[in-house]
C-alpha atoms as a PDB file:
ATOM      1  CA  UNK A   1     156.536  89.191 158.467  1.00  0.00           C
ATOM      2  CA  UNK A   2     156.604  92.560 158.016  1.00  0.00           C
ATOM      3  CA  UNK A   3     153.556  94.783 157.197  1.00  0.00           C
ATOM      4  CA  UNK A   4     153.724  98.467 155.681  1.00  0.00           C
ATOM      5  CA  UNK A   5     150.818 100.437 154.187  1.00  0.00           C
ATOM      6  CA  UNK A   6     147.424 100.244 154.350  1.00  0.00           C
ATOM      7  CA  UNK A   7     145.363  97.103 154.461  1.00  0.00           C
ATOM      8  CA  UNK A   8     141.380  96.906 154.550  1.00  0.00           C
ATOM      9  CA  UNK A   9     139.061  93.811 155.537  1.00  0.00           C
ATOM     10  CA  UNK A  10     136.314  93.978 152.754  1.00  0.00           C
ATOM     11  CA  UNK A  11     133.475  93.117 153.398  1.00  0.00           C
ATOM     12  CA  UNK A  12     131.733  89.912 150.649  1.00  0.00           C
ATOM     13  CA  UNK A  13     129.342  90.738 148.274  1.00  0.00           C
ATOM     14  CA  UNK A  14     126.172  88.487 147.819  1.00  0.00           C
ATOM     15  CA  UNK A  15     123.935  88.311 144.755  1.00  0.00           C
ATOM     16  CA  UNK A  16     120.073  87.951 145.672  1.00  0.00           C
ATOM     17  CA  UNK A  17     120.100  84.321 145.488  1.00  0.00           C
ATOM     18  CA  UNK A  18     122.733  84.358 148.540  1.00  0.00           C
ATOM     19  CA  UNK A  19     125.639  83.471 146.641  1.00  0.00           C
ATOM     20  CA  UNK A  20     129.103  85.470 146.496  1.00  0.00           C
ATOM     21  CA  UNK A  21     128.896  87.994 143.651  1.00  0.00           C
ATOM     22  CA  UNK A  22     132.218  87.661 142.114  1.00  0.00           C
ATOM     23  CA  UNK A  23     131.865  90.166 140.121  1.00  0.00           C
ATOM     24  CA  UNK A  24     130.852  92.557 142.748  1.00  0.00           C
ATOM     25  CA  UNK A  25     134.160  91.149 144.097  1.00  0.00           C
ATOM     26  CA  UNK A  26     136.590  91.842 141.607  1.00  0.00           C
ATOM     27  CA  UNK A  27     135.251  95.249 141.549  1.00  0.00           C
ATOM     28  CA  UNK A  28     135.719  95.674 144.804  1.00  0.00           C
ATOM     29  CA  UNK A  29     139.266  94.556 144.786  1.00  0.00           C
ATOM     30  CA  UNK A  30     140.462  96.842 141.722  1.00  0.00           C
ATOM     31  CA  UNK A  31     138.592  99.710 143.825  1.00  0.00           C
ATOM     32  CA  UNK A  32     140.590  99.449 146.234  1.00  0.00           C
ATOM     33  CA  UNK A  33     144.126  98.702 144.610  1.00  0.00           C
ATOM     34  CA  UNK A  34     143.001 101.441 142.375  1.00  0.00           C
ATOM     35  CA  UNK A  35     143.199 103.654 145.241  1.00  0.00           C
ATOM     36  CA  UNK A  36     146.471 102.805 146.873  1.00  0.00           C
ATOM     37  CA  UNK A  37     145.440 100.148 149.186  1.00  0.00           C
ATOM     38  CA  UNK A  38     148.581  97.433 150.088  1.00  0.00           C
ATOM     39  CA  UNK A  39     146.406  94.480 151.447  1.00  0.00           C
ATOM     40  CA  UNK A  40     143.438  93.089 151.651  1.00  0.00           C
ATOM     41  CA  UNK A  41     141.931  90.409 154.100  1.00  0.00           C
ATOM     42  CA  UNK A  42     138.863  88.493 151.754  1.00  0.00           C
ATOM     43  CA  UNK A  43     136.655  86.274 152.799  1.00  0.00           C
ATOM     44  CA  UNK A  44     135.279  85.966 156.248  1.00  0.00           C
ATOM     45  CA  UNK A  45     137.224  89.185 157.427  1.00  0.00           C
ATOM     46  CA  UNK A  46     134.164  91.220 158.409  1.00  0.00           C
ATOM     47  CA  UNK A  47     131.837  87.803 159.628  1.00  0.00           C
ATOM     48  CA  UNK A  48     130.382  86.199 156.879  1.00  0.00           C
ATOM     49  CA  UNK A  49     132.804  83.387 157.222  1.00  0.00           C
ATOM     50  CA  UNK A  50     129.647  81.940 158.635  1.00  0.00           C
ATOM     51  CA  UNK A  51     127.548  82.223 155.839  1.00  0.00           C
ATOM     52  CA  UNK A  52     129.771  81.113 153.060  1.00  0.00           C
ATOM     53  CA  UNK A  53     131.125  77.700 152.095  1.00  0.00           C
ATOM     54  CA  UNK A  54     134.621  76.119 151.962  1.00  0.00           C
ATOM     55  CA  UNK A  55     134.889  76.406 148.361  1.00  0.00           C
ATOM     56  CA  UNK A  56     133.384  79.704 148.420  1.00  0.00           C
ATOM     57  CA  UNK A  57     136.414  81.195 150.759  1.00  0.00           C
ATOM     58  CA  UNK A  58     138.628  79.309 148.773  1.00  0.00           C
ATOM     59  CA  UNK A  59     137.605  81.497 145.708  1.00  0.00           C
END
């Protein structure tokens, strides 16, 4: 594998009832494209891993 460019863990975004805001996510994720960024590492990258289900990581 090789790796060039930037990459950024995001962090998840949760809606008030403690679910992931997906919406929150995708804006996230064009953000940062929007601004050049290569990669990004979703889902669990910055330690919610623990707080989110299987199906929710798939996602």
């Amino acid at each position: 594998m090789n790796l060039k460019g930037t990459t950024v863990a995001m962090i998840t975004p949760f809606t008030k009832d403690d679910r992931v805001d997906e919406a929150g996510m995708r804006e996230n994720i064009n953000y940062l494209i929007d601004r050049g960024v290569d990669g990004l590492l979703a889902a669990g990258t910055t330690g919610e891993s623990a707080t989110i289900t299987h199906n929710e990581q798939k996602k």
